[in-house]
N, C-alpha and C. Protein backbone atom coordinates (compact mmCIF):
# COMPACT_ATOMS: atom_id res chain seq x y z
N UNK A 1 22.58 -5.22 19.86
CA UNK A 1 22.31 -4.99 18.46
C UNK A 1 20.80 -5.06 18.20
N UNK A 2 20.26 -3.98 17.29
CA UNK A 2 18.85 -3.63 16.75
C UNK A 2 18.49 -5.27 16.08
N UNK A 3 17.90 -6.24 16.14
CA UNK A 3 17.00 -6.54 15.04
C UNK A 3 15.74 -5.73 14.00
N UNK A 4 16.11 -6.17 13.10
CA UNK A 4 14.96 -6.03 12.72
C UNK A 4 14.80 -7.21 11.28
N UNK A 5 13.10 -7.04 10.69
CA UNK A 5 13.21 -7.81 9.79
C UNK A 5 14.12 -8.42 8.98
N UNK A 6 14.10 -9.80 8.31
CA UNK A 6 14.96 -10.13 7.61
C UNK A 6 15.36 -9.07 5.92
N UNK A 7 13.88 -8.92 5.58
CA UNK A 7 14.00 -8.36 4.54
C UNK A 7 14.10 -7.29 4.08
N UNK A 8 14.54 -6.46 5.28
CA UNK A 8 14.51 -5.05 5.57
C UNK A 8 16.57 -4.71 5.69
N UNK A 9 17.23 -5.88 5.57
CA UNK A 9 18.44 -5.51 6.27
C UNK A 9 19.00 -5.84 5.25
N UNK A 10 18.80 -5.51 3.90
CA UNK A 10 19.61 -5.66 2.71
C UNK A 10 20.11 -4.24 2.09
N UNK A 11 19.70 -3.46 2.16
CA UNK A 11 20.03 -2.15 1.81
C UNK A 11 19.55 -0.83 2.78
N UNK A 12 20.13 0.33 2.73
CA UNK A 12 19.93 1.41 3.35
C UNK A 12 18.46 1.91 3.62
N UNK A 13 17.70 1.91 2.37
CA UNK A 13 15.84 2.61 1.93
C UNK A 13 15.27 1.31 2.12
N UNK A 14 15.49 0.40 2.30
CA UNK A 14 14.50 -0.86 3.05
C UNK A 14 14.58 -0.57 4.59
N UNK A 15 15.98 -0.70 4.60
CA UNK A 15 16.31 -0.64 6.38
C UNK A 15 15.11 1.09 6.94
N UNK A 16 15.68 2.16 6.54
CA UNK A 16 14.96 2.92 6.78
C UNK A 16 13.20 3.14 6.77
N UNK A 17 12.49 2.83 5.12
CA UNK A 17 11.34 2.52 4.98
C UNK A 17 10.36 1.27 5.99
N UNK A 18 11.19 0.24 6.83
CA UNK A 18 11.37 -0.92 7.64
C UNK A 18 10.73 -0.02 8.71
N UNK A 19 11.85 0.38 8.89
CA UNK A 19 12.22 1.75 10.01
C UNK A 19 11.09 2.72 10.95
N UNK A 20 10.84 3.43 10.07
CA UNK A 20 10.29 4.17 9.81
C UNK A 20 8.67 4.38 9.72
N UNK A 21 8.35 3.46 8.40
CA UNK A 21 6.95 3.38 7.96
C UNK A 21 6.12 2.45 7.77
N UNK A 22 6.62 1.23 7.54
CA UNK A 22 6.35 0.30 7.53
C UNK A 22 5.38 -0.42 8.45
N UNK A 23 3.96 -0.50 8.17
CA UNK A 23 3.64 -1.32 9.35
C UNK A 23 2.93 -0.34 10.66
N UNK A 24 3.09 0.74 10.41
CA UNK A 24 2.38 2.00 10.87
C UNK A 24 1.11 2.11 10.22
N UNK A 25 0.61 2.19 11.67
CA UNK A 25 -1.18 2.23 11.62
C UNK A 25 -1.53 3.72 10.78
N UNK A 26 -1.79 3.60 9.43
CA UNK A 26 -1.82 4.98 9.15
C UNK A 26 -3.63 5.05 8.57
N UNK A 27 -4.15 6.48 8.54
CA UNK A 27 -5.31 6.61 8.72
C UNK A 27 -5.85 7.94 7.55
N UNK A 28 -4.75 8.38 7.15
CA UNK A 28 -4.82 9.70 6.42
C UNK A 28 -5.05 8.93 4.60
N UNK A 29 -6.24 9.46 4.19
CA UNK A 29 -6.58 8.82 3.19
C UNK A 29 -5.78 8.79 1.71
N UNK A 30 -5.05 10.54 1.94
CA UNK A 30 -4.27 10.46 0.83
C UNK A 30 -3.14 9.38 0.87
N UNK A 31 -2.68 9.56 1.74
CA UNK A 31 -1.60 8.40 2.37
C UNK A 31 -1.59 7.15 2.07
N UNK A 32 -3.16 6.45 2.25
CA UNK A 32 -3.43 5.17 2.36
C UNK A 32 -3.62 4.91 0.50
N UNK A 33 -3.84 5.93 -0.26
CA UNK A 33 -3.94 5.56 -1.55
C UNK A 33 -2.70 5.85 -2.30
N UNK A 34 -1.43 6.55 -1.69
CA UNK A 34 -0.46 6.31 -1.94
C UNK A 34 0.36 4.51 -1.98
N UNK A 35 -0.16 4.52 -0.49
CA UNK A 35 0.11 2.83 -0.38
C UNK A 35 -0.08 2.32 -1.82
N UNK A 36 -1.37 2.39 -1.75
CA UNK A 36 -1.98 1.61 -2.40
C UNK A 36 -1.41 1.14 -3.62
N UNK A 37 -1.27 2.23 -4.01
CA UNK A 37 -1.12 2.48 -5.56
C UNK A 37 0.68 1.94 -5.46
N UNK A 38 1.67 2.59 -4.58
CA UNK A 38 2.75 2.10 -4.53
C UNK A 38 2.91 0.40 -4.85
N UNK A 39 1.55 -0.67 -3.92
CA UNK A 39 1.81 -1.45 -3.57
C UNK A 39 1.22 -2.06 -5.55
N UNK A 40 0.66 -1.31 -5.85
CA UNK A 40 -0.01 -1.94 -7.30
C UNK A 40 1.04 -2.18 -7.93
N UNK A 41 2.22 -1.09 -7.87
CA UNK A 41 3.20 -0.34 -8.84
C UNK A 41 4.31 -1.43 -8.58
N UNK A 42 4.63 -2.26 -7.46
CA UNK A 42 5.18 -3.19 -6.93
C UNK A 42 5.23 -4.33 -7.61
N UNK A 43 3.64 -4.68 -8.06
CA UNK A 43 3.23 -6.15 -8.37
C UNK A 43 4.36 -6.68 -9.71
N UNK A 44 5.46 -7.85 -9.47
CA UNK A 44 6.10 -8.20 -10.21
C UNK A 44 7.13 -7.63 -10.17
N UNK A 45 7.62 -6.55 -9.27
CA UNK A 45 9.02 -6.21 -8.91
C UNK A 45 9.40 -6.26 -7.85
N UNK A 46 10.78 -5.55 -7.18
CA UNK A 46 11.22 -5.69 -5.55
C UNK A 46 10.36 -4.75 -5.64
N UNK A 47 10.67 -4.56 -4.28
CA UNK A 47 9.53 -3.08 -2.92
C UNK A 47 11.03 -2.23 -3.23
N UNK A 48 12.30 -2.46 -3.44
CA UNK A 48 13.31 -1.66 -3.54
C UNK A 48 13.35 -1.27 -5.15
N UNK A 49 12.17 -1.33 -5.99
CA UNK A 49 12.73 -0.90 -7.05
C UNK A 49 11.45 0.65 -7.06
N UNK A 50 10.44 0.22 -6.26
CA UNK A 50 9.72 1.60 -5.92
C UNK A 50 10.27 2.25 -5.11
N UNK A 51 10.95 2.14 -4.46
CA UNK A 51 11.50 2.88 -3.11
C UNK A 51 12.26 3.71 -4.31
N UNK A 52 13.20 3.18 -5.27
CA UNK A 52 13.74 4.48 -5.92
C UNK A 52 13.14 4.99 -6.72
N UNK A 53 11.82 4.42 -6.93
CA UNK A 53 10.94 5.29 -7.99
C UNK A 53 9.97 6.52 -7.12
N UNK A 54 9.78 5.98 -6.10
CA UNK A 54 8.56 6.47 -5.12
C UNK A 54 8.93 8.25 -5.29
N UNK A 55 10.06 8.88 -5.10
CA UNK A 55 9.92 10.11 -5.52
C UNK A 55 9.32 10.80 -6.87
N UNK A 56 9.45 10.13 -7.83
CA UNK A 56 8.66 9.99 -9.35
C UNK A 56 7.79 9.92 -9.23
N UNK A 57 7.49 8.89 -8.93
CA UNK A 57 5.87 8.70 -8.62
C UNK A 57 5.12 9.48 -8.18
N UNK A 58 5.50 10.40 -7.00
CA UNK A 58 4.79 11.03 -6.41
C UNK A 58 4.47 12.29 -6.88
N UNK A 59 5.94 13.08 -7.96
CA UNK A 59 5.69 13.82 -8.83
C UNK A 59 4.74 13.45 -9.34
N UNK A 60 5.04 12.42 -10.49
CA UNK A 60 3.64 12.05 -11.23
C UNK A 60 2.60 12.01 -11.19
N UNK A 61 1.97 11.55 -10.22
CA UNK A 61 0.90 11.52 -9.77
C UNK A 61 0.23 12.89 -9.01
N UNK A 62 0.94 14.05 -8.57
CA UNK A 62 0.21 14.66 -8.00
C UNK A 62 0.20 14.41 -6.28
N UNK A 63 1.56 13.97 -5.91
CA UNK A 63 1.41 13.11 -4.46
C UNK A 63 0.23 12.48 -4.27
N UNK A 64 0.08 11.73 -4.84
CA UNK A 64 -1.33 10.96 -4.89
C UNK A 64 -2.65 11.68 -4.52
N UNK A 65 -3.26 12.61 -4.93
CA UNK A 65 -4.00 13.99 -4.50
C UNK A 65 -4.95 13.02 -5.60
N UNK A 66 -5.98 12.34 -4.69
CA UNK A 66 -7.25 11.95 -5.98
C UNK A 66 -8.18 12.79 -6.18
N UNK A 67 -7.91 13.72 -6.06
CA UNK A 67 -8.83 15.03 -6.86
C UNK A 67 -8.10 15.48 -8.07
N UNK A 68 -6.84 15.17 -8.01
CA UNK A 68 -6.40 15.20 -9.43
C UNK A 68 -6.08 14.29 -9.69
N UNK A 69 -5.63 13.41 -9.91
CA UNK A 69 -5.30 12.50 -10.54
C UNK A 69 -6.80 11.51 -10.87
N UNK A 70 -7.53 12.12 -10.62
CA UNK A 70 -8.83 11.42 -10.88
C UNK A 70 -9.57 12.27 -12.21
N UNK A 71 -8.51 13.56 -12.65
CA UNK A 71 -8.82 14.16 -13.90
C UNK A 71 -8.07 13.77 -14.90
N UNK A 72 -7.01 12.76 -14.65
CA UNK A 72 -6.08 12.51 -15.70
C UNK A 72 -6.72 11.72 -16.69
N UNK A 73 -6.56 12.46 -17.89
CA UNK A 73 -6.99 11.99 -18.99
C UNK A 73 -6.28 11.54 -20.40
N UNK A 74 -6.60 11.35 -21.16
CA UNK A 74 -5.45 10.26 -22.07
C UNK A 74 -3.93 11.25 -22.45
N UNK A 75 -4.10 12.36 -22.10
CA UNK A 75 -2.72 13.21 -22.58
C UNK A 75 -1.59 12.85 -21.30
N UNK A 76 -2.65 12.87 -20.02
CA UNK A 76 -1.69 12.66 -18.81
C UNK A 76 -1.01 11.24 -18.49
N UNK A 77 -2.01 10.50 -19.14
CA UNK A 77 -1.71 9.27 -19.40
C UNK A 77 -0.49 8.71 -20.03
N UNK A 78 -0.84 9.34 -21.96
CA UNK A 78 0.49 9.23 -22.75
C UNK A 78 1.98 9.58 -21.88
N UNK A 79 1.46 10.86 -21.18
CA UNK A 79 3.03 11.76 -20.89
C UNK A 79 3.57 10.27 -19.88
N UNK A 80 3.01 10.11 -18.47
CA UNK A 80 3.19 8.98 -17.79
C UNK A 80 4.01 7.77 -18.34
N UNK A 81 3.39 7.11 -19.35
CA UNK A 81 3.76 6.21 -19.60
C UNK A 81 5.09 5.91 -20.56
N UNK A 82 5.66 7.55 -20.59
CA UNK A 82 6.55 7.36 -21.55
C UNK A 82 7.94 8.47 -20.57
N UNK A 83 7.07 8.60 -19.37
CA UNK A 83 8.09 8.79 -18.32
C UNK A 83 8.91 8.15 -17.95
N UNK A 84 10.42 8.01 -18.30
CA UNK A 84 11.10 7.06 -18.03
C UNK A 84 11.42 7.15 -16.28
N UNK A 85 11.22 8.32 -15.72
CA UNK A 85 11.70 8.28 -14.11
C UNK A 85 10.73 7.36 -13.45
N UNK A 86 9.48 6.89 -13.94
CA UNK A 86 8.48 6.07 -13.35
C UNK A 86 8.10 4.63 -13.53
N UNK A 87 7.84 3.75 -13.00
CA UNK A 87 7.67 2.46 -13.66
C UNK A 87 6.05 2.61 -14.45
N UNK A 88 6.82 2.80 -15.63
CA UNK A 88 5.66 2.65 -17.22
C UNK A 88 4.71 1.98 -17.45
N UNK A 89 4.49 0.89 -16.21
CA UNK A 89 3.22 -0.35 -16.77
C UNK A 89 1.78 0.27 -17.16
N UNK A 90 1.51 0.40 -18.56
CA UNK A 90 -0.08 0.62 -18.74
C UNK A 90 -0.82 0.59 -17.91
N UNK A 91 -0.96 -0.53 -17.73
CA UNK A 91 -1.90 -1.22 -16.89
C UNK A 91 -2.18 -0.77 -15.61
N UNK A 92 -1.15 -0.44 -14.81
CA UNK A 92 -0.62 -0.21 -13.52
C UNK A 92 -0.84 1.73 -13.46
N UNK A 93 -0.19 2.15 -14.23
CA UNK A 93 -0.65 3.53 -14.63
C UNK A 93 -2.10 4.03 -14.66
N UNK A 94 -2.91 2.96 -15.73
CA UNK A 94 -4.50 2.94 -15.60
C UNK A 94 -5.20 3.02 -14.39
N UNK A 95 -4.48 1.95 -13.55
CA UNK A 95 -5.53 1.38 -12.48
C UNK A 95 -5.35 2.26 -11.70
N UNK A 96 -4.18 3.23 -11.33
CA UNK A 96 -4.05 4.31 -10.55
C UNK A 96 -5.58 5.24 -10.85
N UNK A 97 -5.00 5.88 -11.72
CA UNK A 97 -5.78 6.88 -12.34
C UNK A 97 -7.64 6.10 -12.40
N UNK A 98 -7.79 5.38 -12.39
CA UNK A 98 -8.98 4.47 -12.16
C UNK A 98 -9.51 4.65 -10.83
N UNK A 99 -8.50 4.00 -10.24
CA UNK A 99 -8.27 3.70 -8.39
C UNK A 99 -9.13 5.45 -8.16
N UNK A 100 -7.90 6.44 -8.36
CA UNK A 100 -8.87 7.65 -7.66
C UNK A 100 -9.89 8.29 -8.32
N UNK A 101 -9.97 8.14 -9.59
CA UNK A 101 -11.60 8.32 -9.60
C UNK A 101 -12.96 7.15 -9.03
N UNK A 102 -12.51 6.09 -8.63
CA UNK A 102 -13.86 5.79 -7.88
C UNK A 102 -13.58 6.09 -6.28
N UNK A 103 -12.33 6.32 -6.13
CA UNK A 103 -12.21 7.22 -4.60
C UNK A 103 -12.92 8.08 -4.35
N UNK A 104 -12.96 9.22 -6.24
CA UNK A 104 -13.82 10.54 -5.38
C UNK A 104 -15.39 9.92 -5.58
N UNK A 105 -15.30 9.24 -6.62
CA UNK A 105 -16.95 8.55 -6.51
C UNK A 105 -17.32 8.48 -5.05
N UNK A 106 -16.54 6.91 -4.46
CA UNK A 106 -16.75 6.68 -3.31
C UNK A 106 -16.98 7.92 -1.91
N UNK A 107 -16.25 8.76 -2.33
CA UNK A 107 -15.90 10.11 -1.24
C UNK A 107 -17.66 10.58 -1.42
N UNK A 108 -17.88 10.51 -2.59
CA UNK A 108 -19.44 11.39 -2.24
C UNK A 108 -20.43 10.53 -1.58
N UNK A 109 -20.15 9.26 -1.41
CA UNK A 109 -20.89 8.33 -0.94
C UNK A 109 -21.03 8.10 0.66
N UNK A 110 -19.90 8.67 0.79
CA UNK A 110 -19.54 8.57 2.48
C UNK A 110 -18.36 7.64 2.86
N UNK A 111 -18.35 6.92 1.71
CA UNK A 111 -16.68 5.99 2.08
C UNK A 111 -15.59 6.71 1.27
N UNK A 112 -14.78 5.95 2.91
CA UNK A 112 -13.18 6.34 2.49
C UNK A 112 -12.27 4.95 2.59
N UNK A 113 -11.15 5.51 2.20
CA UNK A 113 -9.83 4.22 2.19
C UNK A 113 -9.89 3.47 3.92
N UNK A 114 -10.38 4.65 4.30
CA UNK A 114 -9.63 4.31 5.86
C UNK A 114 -10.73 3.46 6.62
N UNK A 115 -11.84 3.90 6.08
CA UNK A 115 -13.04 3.05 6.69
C UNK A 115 -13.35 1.99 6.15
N UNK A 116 -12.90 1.55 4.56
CA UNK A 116 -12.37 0.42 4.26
C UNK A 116 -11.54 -0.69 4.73
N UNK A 117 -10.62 -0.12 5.28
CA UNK A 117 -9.22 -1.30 5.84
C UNK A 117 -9.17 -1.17 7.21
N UNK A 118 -9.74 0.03 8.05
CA UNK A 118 -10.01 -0.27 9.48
C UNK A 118 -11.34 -1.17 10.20
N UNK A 119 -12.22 -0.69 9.66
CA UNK A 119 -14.03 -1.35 10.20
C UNK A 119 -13.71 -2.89 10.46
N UNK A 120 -13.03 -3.45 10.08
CA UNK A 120 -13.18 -4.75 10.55
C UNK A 120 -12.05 -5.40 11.35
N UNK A 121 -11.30 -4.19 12.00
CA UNK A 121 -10.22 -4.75 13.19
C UNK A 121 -10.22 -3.70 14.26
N UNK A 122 -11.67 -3.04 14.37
CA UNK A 122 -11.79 -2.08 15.61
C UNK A 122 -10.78 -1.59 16.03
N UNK A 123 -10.29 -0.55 14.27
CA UNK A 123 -9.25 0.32 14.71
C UNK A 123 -8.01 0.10 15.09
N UNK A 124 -7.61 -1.21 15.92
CA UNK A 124 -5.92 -1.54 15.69
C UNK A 124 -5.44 -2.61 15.10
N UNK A 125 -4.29 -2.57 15.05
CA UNK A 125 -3.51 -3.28 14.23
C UNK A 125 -4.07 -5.11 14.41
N UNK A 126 -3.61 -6.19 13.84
CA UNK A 126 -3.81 -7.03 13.54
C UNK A 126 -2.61 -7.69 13.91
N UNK A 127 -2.18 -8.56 14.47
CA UNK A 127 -0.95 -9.06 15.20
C UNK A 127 -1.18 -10.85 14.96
N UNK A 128 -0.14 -11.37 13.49
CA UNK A 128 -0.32 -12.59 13.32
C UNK A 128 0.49 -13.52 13.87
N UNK A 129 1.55 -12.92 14.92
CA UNK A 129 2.03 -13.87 15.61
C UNK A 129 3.32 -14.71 14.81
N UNK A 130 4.08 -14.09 13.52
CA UNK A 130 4.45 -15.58 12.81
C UNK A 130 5.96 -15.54 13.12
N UNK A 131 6.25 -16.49 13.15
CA UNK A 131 7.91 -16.58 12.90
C UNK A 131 8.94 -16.26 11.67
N UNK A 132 9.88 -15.89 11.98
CA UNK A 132 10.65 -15.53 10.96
C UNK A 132 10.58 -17.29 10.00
N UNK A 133 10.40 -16.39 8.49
CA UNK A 133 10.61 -17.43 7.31
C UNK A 133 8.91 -18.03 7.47
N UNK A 134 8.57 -18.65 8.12
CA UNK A 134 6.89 -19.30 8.48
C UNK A 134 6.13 -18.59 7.25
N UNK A 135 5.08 -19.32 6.78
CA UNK A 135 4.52 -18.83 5.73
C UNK A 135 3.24 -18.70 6.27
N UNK A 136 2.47 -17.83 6.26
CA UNK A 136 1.20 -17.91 6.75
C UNK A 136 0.12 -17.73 5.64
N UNK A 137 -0.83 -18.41 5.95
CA UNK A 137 -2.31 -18.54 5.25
C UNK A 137 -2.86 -17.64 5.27
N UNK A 138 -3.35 -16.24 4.76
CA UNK A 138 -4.02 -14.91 4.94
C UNK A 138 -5.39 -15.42 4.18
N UNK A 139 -5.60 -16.48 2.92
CA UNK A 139 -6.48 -16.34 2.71
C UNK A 139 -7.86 -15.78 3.07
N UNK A 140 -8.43 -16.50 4.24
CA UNK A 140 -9.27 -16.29 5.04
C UNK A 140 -9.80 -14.85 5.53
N UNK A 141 -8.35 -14.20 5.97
CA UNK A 141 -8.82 -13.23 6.26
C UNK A 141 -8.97 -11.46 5.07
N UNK A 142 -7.46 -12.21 4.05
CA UNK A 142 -7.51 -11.55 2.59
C UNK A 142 -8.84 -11.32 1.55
N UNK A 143 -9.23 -12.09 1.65
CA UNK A 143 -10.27 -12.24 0.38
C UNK A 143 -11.18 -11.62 0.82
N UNK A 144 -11.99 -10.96 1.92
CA UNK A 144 -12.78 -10.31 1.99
C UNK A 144 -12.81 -9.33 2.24
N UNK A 145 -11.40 -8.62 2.18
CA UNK A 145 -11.20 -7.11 1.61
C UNK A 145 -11.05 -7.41 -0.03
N UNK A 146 -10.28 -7.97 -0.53
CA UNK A 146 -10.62 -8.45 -2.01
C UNK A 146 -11.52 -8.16 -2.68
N UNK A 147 -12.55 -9.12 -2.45
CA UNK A 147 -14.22 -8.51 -2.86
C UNK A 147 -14.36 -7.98 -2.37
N UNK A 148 -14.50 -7.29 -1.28
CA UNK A 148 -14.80 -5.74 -0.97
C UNK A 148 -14.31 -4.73 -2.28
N UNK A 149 -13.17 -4.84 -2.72
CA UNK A 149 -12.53 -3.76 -3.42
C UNK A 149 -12.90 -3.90 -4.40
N UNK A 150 -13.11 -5.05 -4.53
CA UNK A 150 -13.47 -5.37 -6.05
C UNK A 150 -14.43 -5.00 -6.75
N UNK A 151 -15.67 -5.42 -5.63
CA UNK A 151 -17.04 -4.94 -5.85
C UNK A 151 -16.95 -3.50 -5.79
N UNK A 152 -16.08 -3.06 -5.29
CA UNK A 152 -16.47 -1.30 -5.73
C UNK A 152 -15.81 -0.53 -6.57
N UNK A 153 -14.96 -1.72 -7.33
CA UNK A 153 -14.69 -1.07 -8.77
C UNK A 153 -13.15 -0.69 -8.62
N UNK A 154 -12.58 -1.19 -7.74
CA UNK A 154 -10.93 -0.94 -7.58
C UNK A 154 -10.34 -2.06 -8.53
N UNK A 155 -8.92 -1.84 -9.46
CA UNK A 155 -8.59 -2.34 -10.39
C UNK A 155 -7.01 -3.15 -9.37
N UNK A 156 -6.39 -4.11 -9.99
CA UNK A 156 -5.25 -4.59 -9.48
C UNK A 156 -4.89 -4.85 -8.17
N UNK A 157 -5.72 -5.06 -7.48
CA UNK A 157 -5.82 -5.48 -5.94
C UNK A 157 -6.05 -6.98 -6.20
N UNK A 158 -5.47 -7.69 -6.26
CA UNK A 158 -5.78 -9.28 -6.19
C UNK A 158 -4.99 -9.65 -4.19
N UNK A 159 -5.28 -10.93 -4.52
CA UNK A 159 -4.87 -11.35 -2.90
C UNK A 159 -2.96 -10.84 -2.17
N UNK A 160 -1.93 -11.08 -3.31
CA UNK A 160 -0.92 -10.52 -3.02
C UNK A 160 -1.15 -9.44 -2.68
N UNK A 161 -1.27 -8.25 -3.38
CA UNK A 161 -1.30 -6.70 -3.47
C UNK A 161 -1.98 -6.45 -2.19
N UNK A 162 -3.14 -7.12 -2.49
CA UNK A 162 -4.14 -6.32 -1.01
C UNK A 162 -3.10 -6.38 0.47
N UNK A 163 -2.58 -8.02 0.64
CA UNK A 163 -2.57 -8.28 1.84
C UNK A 163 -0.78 -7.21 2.26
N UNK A 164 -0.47 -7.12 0.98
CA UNK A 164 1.32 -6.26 1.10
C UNK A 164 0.27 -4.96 1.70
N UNK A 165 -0.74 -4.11 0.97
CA UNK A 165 -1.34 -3.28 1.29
C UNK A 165 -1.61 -3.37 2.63
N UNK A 166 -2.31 -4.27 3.36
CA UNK A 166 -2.71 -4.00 4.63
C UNK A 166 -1.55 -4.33 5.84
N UNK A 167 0.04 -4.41 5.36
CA UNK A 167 0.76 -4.70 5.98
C UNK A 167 1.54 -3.34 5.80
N UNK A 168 1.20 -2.78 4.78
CA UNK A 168 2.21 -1.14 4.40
C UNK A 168 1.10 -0.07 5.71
N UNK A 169 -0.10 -0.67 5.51
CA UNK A 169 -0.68 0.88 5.93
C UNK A 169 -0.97 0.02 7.75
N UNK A 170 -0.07 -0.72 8.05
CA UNK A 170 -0.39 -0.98 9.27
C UNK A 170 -1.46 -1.65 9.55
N UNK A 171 -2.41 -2.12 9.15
CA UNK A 171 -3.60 -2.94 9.65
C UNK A 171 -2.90 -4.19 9.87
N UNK A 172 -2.28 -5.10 9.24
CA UNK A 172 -1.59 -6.26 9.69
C UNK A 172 -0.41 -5.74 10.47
N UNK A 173 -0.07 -6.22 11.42
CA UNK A 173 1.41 -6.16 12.25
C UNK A 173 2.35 -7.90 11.76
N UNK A 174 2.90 -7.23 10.79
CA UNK A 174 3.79 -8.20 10.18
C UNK A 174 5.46 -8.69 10.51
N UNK A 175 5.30 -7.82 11.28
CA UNK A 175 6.84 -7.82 11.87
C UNK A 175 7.48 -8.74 12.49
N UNK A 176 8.81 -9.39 12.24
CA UNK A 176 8.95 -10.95 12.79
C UNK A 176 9.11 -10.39 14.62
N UNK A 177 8.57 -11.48 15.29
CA UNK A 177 8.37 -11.24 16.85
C UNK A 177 9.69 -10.88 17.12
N UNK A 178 11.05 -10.94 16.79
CA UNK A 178 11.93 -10.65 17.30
C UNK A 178 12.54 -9.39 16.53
N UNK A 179 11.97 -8.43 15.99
CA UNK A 179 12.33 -7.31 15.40
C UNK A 179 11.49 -6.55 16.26
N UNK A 180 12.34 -4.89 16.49
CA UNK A 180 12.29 -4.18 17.44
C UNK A 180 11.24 -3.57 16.76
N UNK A 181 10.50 -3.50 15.41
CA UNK A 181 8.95 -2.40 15.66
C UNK A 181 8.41 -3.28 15.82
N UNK A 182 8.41 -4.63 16.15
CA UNK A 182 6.85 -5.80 16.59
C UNK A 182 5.79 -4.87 17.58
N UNK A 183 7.04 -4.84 18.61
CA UNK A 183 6.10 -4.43 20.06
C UNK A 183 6.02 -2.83 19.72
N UNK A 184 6.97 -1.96 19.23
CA UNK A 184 6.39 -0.60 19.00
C UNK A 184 5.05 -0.80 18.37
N UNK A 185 4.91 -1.46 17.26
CA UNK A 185 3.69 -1.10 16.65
C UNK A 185 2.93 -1.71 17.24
N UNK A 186 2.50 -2.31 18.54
CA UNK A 186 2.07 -3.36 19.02
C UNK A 186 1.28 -1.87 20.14
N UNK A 187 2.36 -1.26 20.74
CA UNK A 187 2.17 -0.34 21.72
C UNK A 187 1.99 1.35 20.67
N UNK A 188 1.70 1.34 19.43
CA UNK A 188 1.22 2.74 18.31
C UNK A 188 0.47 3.48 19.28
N UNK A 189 0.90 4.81 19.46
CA UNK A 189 -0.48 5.54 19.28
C UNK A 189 -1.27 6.36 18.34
């Protein structure tokens, strides 16, 4: 029998998303601000209540394309927020639409998402070793992507969000040691 995570084996689109994507070293920028923004859209709900929104969303947004969605302006906004297929949070809606306009800022600058969350683990994954249930301390290594983001003007990234973030786009290898993508993602190419 497959292990895998504990919290992955409650429904079908966890098990699969588990599966699948989770925890994969990913590098493609639109991608990584999909995360992102997924993981914003998260804050204060399950990861299974985006999983059934995540097709909405992606309408909405433009598959997260921050060349547009970095033009959305208060009409695209209104329509959004009164989208019932999407989770409606103002706030959360804002910081998107925020998020990729200092992306394309950042883009003319020479930074990207990816050179953000990779530069400081020479490119592979991050392997914390923990046991199933074990709570681990990320502080340390959280908070200085934190202020990183912060300082460059990214909205709703606090220490939760970031560190779910660097466990969605693969930079952390979060996987309990006895679930079968530990060592796949361990052995990524």
């Amino acid at each position: 029998m497959v292990y895998r995570c504990e919290w992955a084996q409650k429904d079908p689109r966890l098990m699969s998303y588990h599966d699948h994507e989770w925890g994969v070293p990913e590098h493609d920028n639109q991608k990584l601000f999909e995360l992102m923004s997924l993981e914003e859209f998260q804050a204060g709900l399950s990861w299974l209540t985006v999983l059934k929104k995540r097709d909405a969303l992606r309408r909405a947004f433009a598959n997260f394309d921050v060349s547009i969605v970095s033009n959305y302006g208060e009409q695209q906004f209104e329509q959004l927020i009164h989208d019932a297929s999407i989770i409606r949070n103002r706030a959360k809606v804002q910081a998107t639409i925020d998020n990729a306009t200092g992306l394309v800022g950042l883009a003319e600058q020479g930074i990207t998402l990816d050179g953000l969350l990779w530069s400081n683990t020479n490119q592979q994954p991050l392997n914390h070793f923990r046991k199933s249930g074990e709570d681990l301390d990320v502080s340390k290594f959280v908070m200085p992507y934190v202020n990183k983001f912060k300082h460059l003007g990214f909205k709703r990234l606090g220490p939760t969000t970031m560190y779910s973030f660097l466990q969605a786009a693969g930079v952390v290898n979060d996987h309990e040691l006895k679930c079968f993508r530990y060592n796949e993602i361990i052995n990524f190419d």
